[in-house]
PDB file of N, CA and C in Angstrom:
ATOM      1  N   UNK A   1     -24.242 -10.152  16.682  1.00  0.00           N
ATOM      2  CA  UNK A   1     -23.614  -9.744  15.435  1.00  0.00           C
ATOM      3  C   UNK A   1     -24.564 -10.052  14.269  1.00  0.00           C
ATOM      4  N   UNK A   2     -24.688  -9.002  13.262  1.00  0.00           N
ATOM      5  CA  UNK A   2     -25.356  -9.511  12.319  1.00  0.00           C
ATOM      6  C   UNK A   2     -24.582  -9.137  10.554  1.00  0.00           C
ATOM      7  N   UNK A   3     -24.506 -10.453  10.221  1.00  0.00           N
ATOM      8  CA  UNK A   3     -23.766 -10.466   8.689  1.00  0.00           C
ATOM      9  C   UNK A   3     -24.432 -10.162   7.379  1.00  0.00           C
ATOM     10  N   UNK A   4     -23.975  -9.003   6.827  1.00  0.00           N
ATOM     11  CA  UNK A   4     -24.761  -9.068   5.657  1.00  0.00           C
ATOM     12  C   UNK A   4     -23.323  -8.815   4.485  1.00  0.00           C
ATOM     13  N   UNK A   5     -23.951  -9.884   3.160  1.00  0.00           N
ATOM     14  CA  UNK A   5     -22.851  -9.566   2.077  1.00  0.00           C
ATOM     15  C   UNK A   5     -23.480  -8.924   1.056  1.00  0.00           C
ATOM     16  N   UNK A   6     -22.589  -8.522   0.350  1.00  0.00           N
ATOM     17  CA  UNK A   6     -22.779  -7.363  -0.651  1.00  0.00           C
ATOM     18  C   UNK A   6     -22.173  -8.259  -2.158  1.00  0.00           C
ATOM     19  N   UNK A   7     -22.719  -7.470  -3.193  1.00  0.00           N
ATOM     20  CA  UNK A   7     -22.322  -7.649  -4.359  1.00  0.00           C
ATOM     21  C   UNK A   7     -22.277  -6.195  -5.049  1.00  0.00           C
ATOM     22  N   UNK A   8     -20.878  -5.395  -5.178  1.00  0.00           N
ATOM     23  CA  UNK A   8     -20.965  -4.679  -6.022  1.00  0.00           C
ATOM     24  C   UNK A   8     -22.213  -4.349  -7.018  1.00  0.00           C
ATOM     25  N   UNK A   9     -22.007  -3.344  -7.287  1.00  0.00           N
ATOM     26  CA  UNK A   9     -22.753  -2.868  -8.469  1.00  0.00           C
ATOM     27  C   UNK A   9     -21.910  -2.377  -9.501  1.00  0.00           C
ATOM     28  N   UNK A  10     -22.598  -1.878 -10.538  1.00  0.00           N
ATOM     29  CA  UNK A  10     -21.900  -1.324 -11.703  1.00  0.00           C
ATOM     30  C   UNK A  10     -21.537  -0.007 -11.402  1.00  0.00           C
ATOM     31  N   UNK A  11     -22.030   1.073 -10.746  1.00  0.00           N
ATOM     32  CA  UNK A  11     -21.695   2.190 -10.450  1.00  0.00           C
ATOM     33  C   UNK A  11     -20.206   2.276  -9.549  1.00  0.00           C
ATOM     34  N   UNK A  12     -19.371   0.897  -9.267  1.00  0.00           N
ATOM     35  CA  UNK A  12     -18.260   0.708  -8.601  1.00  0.00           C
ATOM     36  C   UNK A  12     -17.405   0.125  -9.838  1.00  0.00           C
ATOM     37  N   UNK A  13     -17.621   0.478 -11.156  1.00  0.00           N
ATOM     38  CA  UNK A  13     -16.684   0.439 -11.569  1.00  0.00           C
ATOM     39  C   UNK A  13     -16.077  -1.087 -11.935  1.00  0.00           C
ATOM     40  N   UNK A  14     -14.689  -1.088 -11.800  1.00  0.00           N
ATOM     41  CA  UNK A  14     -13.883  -2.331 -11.673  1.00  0.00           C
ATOM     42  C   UNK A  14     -14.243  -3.340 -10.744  1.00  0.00           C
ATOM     43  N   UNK A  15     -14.896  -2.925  -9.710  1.00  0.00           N
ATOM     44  CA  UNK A  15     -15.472  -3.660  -8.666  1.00  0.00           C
ATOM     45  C   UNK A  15     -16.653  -4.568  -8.519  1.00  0.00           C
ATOM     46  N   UNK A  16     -17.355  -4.178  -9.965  1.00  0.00           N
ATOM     47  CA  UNK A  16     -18.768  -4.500  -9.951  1.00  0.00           C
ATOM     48  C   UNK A  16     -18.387  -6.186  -9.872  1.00  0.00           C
ATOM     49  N   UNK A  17     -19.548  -6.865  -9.621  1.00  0.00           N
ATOM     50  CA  UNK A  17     -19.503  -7.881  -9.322  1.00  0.00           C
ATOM     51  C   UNK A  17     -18.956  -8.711  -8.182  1.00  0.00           C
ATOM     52  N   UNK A  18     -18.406  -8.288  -7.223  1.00  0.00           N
ATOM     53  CA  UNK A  18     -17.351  -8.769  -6.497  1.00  0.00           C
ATOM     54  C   UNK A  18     -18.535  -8.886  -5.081  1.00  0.00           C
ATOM     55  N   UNK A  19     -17.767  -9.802  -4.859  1.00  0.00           N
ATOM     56  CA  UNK A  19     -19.036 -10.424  -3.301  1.00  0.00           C
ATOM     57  C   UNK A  19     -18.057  -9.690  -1.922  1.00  0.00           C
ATOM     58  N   UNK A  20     -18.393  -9.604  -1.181  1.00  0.00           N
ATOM     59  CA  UNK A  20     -17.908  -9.128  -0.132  1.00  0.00           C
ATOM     60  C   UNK A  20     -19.012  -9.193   1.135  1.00  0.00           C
ATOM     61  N   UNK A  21     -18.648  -8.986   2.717  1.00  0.00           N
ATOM     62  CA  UNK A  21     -19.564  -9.190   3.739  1.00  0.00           C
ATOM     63  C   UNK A  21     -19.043  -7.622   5.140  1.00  0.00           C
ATOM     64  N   UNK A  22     -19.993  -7.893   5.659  1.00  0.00           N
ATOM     65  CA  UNK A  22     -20.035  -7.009   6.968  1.00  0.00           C
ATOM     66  C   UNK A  22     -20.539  -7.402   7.751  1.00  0.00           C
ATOM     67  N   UNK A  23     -19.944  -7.126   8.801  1.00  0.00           N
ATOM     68  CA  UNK A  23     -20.403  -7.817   9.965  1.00  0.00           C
ATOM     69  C   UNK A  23     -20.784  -5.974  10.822  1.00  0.00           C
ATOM     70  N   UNK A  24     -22.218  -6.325  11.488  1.00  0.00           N
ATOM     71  CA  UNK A  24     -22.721  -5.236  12.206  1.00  0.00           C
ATOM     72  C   UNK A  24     -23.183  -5.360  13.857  1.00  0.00           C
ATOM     73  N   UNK A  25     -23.062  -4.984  14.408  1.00  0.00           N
ATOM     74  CA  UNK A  25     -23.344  -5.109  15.756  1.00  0.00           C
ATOM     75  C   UNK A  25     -25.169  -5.421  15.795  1.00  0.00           C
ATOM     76  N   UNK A  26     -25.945  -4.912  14.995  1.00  0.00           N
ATOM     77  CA  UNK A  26     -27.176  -5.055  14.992  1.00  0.00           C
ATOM     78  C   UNK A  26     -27.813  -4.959  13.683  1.00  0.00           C
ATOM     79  N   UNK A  27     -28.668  -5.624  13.580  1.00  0.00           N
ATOM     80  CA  UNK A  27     -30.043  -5.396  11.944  1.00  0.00           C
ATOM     81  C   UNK A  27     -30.297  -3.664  12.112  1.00  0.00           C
ATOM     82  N   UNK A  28     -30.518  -3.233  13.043  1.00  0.00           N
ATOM     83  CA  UNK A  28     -31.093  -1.693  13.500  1.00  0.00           C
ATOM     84  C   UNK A  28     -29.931  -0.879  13.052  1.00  0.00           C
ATOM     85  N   UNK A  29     -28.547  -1.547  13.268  1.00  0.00           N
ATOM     86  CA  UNK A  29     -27.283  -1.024  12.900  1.00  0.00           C
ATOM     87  C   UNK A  29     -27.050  -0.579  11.814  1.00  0.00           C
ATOM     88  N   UNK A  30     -27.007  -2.070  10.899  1.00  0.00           N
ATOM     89  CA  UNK A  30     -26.891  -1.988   9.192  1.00  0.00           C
ATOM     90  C   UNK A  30     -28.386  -1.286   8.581  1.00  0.00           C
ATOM     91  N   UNK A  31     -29.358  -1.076   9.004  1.00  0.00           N
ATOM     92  CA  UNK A  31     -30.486  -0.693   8.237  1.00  0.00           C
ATOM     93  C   UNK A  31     -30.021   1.185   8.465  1.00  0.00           C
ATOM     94  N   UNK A  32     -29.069   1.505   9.665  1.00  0.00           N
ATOM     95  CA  UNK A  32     -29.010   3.247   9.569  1.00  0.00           C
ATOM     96  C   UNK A  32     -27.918   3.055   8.522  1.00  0.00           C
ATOM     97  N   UNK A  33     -27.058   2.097   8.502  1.00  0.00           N
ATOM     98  CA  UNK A  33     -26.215   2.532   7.658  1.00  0.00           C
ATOM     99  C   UNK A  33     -26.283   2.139   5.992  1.00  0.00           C
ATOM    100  N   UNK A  34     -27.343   1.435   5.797  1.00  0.00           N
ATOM    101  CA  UNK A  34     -27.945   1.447   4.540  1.00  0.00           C
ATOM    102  C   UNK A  34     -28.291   2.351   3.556  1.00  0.00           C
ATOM    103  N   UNK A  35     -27.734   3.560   3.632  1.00  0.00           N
ATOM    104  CA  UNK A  35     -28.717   4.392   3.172  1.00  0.00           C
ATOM    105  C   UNK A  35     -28.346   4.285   1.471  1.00  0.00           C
ATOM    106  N   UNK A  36     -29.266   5.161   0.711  1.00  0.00           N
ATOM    107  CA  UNK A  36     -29.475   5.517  -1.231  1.00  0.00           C
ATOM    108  C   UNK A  36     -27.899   4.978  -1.217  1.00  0.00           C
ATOM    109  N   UNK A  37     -27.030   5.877  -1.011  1.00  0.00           N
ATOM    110  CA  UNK A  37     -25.942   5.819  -1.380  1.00  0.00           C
ATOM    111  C   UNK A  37     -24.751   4.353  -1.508  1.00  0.00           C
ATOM    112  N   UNK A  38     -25.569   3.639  -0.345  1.00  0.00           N
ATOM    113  CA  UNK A  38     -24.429   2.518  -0.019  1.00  0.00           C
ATOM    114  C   UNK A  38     -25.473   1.912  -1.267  1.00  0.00           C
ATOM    115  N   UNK A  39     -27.056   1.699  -1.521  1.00  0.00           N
ATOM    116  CA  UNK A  39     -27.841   0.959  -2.276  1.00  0.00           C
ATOM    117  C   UNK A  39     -27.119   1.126  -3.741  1.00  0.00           C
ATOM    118  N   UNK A  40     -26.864   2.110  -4.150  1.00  0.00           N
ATOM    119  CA  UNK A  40     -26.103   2.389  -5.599  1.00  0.00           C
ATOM    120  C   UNK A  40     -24.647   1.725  -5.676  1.00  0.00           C
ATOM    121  N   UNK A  41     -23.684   1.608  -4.487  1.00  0.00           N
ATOM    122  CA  UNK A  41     -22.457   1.413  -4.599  1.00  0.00           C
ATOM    123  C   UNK A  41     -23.009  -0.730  -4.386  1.00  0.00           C
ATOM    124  N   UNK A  42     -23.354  -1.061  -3.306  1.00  0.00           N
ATOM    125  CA  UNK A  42     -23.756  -1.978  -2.773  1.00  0.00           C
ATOM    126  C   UNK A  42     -25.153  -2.942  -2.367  1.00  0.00           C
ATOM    127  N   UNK A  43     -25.052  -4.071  -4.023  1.00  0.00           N
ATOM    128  CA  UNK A  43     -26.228  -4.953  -3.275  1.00  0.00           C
ATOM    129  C   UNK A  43     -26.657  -6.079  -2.440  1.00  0.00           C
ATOM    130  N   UNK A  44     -27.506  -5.771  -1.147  1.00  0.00           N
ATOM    131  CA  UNK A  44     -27.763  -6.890  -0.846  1.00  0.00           C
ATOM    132  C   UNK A  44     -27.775  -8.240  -0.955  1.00  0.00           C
ATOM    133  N   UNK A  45     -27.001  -9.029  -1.069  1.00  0.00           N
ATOM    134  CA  UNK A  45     -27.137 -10.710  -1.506  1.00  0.00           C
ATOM    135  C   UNK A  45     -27.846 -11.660  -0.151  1.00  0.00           C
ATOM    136  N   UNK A  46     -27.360 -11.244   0.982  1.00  0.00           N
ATOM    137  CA  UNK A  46     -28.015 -12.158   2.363  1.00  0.00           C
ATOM    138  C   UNK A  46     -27.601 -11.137   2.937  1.00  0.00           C
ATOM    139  N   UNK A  47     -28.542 -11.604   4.459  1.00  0.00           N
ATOM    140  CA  UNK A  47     -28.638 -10.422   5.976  1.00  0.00           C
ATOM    141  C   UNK A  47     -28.539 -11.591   6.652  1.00  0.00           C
ATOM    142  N   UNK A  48     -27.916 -11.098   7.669  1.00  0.00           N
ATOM    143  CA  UNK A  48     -28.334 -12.263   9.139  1.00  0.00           C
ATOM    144  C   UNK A  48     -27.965 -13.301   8.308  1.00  0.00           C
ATOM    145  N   UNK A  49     -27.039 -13.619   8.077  1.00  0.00           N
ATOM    146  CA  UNK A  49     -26.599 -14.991   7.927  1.00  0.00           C
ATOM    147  C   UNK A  49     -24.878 -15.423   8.751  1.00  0.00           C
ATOM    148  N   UNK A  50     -24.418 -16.471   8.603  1.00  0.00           N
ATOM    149  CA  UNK A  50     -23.457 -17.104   9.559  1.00  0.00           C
ATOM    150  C   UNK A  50     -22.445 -16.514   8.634  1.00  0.00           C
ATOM    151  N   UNK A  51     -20.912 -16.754   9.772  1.00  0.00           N
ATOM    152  CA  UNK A  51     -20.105 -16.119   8.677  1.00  0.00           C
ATOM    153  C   UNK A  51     -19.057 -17.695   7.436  1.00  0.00           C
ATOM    154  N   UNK A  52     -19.702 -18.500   8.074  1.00  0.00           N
ATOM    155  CA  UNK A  52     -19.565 -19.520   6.579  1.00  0.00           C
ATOM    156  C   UNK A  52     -20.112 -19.284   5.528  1.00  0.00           C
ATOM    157  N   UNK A  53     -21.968 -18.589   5.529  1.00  0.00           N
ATOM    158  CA  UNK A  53     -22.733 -18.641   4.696  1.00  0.00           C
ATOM    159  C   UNK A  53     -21.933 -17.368   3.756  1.00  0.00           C
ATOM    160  N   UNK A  54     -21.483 -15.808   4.284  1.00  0.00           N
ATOM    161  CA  UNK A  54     -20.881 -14.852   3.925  1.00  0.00           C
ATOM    162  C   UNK A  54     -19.239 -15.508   3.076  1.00  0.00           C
ATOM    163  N   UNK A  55     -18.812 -16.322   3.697  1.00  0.00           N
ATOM    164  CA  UNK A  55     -17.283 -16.737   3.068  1.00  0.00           C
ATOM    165  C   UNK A  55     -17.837 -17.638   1.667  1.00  0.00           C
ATOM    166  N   UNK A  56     -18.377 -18.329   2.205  1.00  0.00           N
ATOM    167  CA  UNK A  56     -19.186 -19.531   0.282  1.00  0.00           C
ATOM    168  C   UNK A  56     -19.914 -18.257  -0.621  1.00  0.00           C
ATOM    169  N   UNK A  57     -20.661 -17.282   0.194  1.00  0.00           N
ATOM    170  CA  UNK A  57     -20.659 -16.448  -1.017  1.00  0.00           C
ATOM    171  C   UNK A  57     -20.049 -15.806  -1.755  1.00  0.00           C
ATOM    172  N   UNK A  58     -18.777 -14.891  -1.325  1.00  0.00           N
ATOM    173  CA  UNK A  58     -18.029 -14.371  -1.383  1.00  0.00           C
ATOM    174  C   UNK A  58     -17.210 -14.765  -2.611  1.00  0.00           C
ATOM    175  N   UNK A  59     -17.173 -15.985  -2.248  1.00  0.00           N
ATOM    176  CA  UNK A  59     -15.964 -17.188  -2.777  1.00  0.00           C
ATOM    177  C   UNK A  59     -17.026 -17.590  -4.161  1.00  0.00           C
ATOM    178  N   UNK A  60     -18.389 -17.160  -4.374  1.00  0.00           N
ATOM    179  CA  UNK A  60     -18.576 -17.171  -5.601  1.00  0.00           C
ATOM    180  C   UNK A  60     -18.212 -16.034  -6.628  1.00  0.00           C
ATOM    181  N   UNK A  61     -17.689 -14.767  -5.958  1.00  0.00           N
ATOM    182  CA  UNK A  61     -17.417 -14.112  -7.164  1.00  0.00           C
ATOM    183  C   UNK A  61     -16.427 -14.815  -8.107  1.00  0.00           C
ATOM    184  N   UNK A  62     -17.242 -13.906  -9.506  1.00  0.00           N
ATOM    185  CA  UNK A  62     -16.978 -14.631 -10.734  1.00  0.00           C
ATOM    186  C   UNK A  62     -15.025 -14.183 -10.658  1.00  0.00           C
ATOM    187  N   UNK A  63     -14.284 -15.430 -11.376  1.00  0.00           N
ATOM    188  CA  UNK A  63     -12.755 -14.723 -11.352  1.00  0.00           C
ATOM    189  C   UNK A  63     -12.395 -13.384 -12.312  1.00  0.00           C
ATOM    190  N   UNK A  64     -12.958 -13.438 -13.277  1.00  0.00           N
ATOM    191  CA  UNK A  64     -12.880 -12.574 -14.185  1.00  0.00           C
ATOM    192  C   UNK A  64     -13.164 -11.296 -13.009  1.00  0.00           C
ATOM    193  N   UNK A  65     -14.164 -11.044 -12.328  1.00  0.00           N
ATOM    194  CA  UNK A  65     -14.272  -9.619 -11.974  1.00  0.00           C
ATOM    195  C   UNK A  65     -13.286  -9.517 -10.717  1.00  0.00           C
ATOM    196  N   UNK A  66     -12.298 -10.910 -10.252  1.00  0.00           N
ATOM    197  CA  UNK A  66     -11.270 -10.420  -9.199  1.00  0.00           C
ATOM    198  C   UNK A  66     -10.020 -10.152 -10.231  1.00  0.00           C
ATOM    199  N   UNK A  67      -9.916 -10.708 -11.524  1.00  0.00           N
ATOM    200  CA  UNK A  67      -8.880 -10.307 -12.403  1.00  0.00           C
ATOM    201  C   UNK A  67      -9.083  -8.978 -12.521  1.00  0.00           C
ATOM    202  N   UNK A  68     -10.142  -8.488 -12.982  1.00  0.00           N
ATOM    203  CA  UNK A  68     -10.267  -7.215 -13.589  1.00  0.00           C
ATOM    204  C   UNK A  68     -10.039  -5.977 -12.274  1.00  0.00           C
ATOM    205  N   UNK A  69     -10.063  -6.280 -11.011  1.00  0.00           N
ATOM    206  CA  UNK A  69      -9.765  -5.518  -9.757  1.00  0.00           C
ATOM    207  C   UNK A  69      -8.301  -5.794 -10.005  1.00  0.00           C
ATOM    208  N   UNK A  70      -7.791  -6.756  -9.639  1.00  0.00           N
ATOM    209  CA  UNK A  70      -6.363  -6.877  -9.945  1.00  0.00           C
ATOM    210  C   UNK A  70      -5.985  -6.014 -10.473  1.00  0.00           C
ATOM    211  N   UNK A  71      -5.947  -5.727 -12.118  1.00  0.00           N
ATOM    212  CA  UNK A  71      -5.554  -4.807 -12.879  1.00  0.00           C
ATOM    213  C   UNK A  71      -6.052  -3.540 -12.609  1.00  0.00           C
ATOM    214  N   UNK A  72      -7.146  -3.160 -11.990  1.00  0.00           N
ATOM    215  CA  UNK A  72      -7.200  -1.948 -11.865  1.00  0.00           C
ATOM    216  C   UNK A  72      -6.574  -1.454 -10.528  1.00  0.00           C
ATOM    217  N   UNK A  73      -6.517  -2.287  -9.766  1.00  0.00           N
ATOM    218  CA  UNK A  73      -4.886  -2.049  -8.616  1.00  0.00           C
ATOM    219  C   UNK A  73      -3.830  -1.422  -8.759  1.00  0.00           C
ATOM    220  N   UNK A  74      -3.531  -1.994 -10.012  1.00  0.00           N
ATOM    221  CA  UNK A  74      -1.952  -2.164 -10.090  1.00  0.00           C
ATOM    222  C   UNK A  74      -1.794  -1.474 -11.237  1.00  0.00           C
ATOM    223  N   UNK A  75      -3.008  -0.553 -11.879  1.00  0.00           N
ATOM    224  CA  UNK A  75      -3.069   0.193 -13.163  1.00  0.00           C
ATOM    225  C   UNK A  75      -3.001   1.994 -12.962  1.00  0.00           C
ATOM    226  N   UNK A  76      -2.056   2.598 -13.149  1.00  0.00           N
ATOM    227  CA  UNK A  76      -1.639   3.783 -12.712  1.00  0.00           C
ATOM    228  C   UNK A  76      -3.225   4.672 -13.459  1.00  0.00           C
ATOM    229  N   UNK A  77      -3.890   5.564 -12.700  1.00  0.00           N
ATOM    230  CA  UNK A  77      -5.165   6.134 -12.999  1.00  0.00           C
ATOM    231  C   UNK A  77      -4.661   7.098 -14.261  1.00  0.00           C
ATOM    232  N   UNK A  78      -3.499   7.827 -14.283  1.00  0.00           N
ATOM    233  CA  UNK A  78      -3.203   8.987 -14.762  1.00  0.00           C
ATOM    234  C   UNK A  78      -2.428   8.474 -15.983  1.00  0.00           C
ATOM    235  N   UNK A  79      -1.624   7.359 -15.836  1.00  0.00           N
ATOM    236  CA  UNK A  79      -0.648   6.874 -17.222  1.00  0.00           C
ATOM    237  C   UNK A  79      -1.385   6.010 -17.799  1.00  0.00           C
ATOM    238  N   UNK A  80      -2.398   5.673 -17.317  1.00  0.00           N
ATOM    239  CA  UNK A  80      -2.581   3.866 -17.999  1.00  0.00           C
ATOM    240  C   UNK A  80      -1.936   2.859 -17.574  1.00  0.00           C
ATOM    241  N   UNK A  81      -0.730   3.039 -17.298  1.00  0.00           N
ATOM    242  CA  UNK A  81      -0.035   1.848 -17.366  1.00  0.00           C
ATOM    243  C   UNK A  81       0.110   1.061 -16.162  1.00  0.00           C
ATOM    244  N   UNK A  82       0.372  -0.265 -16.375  1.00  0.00           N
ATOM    245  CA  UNK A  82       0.477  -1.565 -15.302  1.00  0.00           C
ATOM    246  C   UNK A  82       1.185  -1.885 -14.981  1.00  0.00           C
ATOM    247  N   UNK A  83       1.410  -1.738 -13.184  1.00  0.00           N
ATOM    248  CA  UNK A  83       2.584  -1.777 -13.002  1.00  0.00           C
ATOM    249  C   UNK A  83       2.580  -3.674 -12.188  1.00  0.00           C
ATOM    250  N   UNK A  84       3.426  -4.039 -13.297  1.00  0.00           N
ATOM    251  CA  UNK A  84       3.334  -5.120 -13.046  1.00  0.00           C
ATOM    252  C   UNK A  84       3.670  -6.195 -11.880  1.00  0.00           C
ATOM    253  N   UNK A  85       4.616  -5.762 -11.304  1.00  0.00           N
ATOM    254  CA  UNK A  85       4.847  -5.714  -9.822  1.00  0.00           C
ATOM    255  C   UNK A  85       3.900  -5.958  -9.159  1.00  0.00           C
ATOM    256  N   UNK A  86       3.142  -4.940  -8.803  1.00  0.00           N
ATOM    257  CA  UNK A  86       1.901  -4.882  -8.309  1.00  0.00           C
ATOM    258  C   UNK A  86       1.079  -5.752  -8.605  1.00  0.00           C
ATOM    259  N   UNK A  87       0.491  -5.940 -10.054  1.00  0.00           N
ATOM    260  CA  UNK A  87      -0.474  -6.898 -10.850  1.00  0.00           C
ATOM    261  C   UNK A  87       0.289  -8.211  -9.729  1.00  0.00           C
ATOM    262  N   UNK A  88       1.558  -8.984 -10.148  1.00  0.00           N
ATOM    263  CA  UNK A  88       1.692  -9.694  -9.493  1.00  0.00           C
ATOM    264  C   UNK A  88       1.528 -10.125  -8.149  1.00  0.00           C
ATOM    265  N   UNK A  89       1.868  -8.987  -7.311  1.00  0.00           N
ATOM    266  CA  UNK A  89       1.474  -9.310  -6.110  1.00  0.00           C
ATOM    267  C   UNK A  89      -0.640  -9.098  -5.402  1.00  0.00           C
ATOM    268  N   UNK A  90      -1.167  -8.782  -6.857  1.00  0.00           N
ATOM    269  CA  UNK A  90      -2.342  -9.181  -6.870  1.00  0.00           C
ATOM    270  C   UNK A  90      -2.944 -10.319  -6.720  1.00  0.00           C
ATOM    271  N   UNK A  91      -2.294 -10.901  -7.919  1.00  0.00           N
ATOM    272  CA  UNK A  91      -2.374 -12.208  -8.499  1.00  0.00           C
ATOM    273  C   UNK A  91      -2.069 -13.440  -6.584  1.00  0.00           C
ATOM    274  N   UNK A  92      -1.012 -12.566  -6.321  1.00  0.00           N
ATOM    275  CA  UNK A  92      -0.330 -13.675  -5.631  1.00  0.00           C
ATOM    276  C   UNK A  92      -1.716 -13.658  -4.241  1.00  0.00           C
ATOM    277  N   UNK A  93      -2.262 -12.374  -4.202  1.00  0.00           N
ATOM    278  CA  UNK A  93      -3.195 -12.190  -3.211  1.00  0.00           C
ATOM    279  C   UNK A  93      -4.631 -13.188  -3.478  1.00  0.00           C
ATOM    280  N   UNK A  94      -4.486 -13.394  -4.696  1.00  0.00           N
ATOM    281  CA  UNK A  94      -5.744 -14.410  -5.150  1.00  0.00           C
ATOM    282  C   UNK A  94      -4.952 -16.004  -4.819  1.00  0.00           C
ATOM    283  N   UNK A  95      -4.511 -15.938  -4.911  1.00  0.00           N
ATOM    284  CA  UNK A  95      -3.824 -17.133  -4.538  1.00  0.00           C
ATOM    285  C   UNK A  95      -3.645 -17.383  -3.182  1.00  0.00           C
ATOM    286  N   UNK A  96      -3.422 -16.884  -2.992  1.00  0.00           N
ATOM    287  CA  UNK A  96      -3.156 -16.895  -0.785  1.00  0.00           C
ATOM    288  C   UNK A  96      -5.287 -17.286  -0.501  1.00  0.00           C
ATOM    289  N   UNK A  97      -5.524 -16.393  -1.166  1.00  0.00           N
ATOM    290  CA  UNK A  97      -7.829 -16.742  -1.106  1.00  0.00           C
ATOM    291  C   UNK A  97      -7.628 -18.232  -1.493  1.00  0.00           C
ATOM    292  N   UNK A  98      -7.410 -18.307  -2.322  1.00  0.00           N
ATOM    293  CA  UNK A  98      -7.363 -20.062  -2.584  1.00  0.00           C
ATOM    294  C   UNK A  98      -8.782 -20.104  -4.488  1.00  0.00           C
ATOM    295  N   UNK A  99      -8.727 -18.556  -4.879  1.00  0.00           N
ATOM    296  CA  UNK A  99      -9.666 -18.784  -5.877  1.00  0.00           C
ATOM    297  C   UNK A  99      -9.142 -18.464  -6.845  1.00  0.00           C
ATOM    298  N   UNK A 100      -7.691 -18.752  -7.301  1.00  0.00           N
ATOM    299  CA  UNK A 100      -7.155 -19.131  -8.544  1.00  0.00           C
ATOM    300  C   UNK A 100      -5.910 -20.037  -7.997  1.00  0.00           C
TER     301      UNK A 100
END
């Protein structure tokens, strides 16, 4: 298995910043599926690393950019508006992570 995590980019929007990981059956694996496209949506932070090393990174995204996903969750694309319900059971999803 080989782990690589990601850090958003800005071209993702609400997402930018946000750490995240994959796990691939092979380096040969993740390098076909690397391509321009994932490079614009998704950057490299570590390869081949353990999946503790992938969870402590992860667990550094900044809170502000898991708030700001939150709200764009639970934020209707077409009205604007927040449906708060939702927001909450965002919130409550950051909480179950243990990073608010």
């Amino acid at each position: 298995m080989y782990n690589v995590a990601f850090r958003y980019t800005a071209k993702t929007g609400a997402h930018r910043g946000v750490c995240t990981w994959t796990t691939f059956e092979s380096k040969e694996e993740f390098d076909n599926w690397y391509t321009d496209e994932h490079r614009e949506r998704e950057e490299v932070i570590a390869k081949g690393v353990s999946n503790e090393t992938c969870i402590e990174l992860t667990r550094q995204t900044p809170l502000s950019s898991r708030l700001r996903v939150a709200l764009h969750n639970s934020t209707n694309s077409e009205t604007g508006e927040t449906n708060e319900f939702i927001f909450g059971l965002e919130i409550e999803k950051l909480k179950m992570l243990g990073v608010i």
